[in-house]
N, C-alpha and C. Protein backbone atom coordinates (compact mmCIF):
# COMPACT_ATOMS: atom_id res chain seq x y z
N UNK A 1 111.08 98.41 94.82
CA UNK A 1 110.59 97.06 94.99
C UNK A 1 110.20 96.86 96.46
N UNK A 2 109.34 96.34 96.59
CA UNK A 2 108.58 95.82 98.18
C UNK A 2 108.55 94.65 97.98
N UNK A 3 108.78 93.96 99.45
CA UNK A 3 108.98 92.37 99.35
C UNK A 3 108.30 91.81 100.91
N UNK A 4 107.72 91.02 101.27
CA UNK A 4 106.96 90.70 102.36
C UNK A 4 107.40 89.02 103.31
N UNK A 5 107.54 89.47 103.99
CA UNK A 5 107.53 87.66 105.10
C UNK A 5 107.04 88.19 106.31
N UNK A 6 106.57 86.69 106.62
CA UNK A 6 105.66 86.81 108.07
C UNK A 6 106.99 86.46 109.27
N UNK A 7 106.73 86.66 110.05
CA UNK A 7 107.50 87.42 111.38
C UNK A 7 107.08 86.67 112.64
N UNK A 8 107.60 85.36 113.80
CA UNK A 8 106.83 85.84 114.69
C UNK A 8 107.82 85.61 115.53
N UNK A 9 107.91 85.72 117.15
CA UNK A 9 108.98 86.46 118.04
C UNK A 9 110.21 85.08 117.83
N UNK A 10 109.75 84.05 117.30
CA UNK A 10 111.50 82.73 117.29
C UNK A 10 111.65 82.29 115.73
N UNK A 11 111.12 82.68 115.03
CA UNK A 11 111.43 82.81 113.53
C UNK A 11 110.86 83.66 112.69
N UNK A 12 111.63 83.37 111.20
CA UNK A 12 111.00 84.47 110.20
C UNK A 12 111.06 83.80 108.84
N UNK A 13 109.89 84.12 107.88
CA UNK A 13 109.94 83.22 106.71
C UNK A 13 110.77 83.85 105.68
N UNK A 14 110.64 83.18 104.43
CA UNK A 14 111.40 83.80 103.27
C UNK A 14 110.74 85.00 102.58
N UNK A 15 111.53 85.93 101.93
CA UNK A 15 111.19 87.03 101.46
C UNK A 15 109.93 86.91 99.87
N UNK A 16 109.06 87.33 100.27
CA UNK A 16 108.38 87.20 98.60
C UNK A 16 107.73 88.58 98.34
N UNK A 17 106.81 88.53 97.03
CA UNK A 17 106.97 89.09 96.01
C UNK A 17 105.65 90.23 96.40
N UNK A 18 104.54 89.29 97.17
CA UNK A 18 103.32 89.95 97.40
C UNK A 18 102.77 89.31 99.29
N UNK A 19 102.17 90.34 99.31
CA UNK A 19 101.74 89.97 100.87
C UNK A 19 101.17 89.00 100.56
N UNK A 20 99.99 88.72 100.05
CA UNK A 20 99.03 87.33 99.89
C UNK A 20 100.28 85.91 99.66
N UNK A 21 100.91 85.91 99.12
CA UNK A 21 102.67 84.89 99.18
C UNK A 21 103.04 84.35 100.51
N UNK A 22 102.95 85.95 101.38
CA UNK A 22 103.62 85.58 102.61
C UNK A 22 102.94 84.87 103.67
N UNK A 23 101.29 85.75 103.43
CA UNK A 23 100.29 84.83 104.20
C UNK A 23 100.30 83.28 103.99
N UNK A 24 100.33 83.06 102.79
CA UNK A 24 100.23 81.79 102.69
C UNK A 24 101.00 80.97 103.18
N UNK A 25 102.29 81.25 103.08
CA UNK A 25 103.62 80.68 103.26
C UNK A 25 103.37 80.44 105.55
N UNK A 26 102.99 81.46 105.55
CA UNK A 26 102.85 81.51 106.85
C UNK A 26 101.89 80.66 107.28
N UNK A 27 100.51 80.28 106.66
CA UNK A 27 99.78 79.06 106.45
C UNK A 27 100.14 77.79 106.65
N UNK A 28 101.20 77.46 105.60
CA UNK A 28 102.07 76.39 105.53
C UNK A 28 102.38 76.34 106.65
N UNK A 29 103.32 77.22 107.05
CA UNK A 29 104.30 76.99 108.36
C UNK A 29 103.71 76.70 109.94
N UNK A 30 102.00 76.56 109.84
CA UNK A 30 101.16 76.37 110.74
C UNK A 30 101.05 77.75 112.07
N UNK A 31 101.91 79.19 111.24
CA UNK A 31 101.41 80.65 112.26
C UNK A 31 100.09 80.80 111.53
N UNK A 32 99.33 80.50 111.05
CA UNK A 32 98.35 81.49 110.80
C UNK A 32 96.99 80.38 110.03
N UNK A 33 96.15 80.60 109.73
CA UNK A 33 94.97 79.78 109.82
C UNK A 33 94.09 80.27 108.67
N UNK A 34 93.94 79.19 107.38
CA UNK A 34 92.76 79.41 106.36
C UNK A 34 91.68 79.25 106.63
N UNK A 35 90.46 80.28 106.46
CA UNK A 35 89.23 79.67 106.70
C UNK A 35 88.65 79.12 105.22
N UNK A 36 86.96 78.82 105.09
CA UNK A 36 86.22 78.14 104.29
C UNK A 36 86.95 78.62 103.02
N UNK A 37 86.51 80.65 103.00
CA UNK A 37 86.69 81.31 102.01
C UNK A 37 88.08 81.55 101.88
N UNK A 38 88.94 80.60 102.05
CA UNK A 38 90.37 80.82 101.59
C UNK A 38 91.39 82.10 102.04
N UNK A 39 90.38 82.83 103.07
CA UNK A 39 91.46 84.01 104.06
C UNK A 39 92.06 83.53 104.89
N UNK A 40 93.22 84.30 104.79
CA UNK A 40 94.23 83.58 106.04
C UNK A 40 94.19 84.73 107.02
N UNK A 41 94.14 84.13 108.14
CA UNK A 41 93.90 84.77 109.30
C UNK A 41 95.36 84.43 110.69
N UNK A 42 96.17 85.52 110.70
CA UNK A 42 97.46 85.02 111.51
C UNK A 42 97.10 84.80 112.82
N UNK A 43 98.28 83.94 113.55
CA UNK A 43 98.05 84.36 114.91
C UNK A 43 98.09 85.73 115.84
N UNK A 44 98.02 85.59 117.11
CA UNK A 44 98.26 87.02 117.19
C UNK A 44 99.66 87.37 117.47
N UNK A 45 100.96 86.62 117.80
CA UNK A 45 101.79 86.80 117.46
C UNK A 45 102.62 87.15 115.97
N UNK A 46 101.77 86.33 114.82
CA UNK A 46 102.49 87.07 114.03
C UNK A 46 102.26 87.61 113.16
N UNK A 47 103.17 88.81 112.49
CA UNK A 47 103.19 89.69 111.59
C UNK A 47 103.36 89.94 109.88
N UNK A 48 103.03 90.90 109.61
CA UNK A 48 103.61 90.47 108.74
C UNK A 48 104.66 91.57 107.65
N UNK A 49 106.16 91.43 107.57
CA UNK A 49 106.82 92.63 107.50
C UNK A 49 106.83 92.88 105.89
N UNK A 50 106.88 94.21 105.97
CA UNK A 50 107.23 95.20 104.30
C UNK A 50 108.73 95.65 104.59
N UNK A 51 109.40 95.40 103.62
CA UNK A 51 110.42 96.23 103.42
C UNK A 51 110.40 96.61 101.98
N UNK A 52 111.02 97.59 101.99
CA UNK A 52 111.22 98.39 100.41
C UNK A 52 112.57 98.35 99.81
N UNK A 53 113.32 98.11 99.01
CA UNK A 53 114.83 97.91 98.62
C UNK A 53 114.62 98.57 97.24
């Protein structure tokens, strides 16, 4: 199983299911920026982590 959250150096989000989840979530949280066509584009601080369990 692989699980994804965005990352940046004074917090970290919740664990989900698919990267596109985490982008979003990271959206929400105002790190990272939707354009017209609905891509999210992060800051350059943050990341976005894989772990495998």
């Amino acid at each position: 199983m692989t699980r994804y959250r965005y990352v940046t150096p004074i917090r970290a989000g919740q664990w989900f299911e698919t990267g596109a989840l985490a982008r979003n979530a990271a959206a929400k949280a105002g790190v990272a920026h939707k354009d017209d066509a609905d891509r999210v584009w992060l800051d350059p601080l943050t990341d976005i982590e894989v772990e495998r369990v």
